[in-house]
Protein backbone atom coordinates (compact mmCIF):
# COMPACT_ATOMS: atom_id res chain seq x y z
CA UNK A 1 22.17 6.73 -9.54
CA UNK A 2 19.64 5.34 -12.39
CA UNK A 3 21.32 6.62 -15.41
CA UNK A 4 17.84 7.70 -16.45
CA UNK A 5 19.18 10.96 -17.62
CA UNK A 6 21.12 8.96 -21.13
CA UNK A 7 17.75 7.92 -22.18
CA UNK A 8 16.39 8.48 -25.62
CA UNK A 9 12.68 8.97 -26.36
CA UNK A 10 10.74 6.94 -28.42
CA UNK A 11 11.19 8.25 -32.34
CA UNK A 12 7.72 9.29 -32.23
CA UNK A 13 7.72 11.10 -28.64
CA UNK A 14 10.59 13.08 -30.36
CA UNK A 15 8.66 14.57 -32.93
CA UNK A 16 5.46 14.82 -30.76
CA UNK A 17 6.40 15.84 -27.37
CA UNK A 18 10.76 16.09 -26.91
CA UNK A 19 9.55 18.32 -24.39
CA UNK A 20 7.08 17.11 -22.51
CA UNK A 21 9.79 13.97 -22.72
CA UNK A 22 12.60 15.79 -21.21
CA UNK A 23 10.43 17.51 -18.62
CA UNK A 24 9.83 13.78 -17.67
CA UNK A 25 13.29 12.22 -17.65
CA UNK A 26 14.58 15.32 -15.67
CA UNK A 27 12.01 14.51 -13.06
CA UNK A 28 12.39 11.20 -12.99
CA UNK A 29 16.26 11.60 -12.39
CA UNK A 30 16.02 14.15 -9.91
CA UNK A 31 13.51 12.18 -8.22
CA UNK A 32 15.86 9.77 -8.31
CA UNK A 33 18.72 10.72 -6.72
CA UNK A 34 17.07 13.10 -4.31
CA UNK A 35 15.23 9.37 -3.24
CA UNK A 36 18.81 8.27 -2.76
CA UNK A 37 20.00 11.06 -0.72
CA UNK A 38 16.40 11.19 1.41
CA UNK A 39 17.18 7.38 2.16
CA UNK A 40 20.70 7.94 3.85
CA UNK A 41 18.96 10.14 6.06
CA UNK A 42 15.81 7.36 6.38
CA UNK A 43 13.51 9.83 5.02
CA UNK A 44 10.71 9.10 2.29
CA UNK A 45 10.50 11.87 -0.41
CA UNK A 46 8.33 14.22 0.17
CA UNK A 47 9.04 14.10 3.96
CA UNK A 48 11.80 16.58 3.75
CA UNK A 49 9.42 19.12 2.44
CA UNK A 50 7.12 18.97 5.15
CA UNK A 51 9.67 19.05 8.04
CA UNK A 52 11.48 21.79 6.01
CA UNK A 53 7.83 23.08 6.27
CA UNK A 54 7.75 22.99 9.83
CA UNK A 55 11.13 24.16 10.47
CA UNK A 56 9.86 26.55 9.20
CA UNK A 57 6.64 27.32 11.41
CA UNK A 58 5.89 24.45 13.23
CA UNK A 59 2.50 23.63 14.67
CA UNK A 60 0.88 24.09 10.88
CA UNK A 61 -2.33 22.17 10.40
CA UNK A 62 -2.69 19.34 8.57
CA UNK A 63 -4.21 21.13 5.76
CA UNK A 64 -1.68 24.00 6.13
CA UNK A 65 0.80 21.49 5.07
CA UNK A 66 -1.31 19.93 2.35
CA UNK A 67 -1.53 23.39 0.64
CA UNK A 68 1.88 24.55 1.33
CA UNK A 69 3.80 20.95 -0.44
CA UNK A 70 1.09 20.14 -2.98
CA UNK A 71 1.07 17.00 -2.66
CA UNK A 72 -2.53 15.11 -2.20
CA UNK A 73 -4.09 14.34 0.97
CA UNK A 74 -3.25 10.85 1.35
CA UNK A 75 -0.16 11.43 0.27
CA UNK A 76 0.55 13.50 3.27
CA UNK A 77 -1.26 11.31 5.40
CA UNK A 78 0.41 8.86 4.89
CA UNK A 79 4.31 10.76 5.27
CA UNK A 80 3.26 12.24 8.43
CA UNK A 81 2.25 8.61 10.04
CA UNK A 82 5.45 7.69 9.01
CA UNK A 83 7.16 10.59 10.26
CA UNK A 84 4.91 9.99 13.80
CA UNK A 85 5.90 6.27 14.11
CA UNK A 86 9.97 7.61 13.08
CA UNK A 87 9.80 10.07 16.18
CA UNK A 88 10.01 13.29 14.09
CA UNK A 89 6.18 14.83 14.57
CA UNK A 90 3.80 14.39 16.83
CA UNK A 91 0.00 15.19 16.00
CA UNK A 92 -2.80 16.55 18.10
CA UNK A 93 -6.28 17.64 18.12
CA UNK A 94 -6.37 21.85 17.22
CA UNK A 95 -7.14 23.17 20.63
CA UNK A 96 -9.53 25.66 18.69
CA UNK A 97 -10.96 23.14 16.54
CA UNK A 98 -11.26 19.34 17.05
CA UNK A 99 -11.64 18.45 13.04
CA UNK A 100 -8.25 20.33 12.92
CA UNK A 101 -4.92 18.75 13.80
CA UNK A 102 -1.43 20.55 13.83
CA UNK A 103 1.33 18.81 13.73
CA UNK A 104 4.45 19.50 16.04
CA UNK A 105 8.05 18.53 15.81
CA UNK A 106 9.45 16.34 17.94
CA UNK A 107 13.58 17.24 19.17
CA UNK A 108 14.21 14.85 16.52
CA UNK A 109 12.22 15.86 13.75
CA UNK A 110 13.77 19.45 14.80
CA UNK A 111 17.47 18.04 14.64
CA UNK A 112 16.69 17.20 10.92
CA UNK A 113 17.24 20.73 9.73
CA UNK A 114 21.12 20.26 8.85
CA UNK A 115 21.21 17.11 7.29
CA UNK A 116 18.05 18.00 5.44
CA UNK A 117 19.62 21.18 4.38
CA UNK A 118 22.99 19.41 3.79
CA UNK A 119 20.97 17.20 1.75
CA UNK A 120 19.65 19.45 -0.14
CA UNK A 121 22.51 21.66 -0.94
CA UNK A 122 24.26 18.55 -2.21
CA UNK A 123 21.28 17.70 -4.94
CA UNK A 124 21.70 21.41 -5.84
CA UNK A 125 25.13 21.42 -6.50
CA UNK A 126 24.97 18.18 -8.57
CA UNK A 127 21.95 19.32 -10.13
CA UNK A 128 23.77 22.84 -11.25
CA UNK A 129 27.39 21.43 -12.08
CA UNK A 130 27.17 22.22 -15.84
CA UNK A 131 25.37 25.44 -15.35
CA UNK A 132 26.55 29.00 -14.60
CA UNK A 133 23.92 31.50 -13.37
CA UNK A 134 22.09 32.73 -16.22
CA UNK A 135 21.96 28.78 -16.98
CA UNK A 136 20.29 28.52 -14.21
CA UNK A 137 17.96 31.92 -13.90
CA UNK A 138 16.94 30.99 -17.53
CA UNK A 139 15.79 27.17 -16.70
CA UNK A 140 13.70 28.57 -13.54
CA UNK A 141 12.21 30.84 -15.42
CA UNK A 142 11.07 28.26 -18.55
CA UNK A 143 10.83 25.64 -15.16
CA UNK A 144 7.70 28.73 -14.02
CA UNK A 145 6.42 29.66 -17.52
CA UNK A 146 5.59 25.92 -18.26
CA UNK A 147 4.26 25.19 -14.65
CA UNK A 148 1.63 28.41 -14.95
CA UNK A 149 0.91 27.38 -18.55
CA UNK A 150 -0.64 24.38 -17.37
CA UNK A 151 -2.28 26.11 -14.35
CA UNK A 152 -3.81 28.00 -16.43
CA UNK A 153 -5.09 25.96 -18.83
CA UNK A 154 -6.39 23.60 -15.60
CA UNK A 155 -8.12 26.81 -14.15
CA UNK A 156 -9.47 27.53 -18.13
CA UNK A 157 -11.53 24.14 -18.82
CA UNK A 158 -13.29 25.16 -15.35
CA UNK A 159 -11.63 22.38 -13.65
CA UNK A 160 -12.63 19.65 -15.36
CA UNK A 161 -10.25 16.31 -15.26
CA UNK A 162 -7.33 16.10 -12.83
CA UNK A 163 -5.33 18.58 -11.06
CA UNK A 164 -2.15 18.65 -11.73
CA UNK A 165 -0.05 17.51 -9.08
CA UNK A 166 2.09 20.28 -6.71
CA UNK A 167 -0.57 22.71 -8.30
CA UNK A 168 -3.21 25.01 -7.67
């Protein structure tokens, strides 16, 4: 792990932004050892979510895919070549539409769903150690209010600047 999660902000982020500073470190440490976890499995973050995306309906289109992780285009490209040269997808031409192409699980990429569940259970349960229920109801629900606030306010200045990322 990256002991990220003992550091202090800058005196000045504290008064300005403790946060917008905390949002960060969480992130950063959950990033963190989720990367750790991913790698035992020789996964890439972000890969999990789009195999548990097509273990969850498989044969999604590219851009089905883009919209459902929200993570950028090349971004995705980029995981599912991976994930093609690793022997978990395999990616064709939309038999309906040739600009299209779905992607397909190999029997690999299909044996993934217990370790990536596994995996996933086991960042949950270190992530919620400390916290009982209503810990945890209460943080998803600040986690939501602070993700739509800055939706909104995105979808408010009419779009201008960047999106933020894993939104829309």
């Amino acid at each position: 792990m990256t002991g990220q999660s003992d550091a202090e902000p800058a005196a000045g982020a504290v008064r300005v932004g403790r946060l917008s500073f905390e949002i960060f470190a969480l992130a950063r440490t959950h990033r963190a050892y989720a990367g750790e976890l991913l790698r035992e499995l020789g996964l890439y973050p972000g890969q999990e979510l789009l195999l548990m995306q097509l273990l969850e309906r498989d044969g999604q289109t590219q851009s089905e895919l883009l919209a459902a992780v929200g993570l950028d285009h090349s971004t995705v490209s980029k995981a599912l070549k991976r994930m093609q040269e690793a022997g978990l997808v395999h990616r064709e031409p939309d038999e309906n539409d040739r600009r299209a192409t779905r992607v397909r699980l190999t029997d690999r990429g299909r044996a993934m769903r217990e370790p990536i569940e596994a995996m996933w259970s086991e960042l949950e349960r270190v992530s919620a150690h400390a916290l009982d229920e209503r810990d945890i109801d209460a943080f998803v629900t600040a986690a939501r209010a602070i993700r739509r606030a800055i939706v909104d306010r995105h979808a408010s200045d009419g779009g201008d600047g960047p999106s933020p990322a894993g939104l829309s």
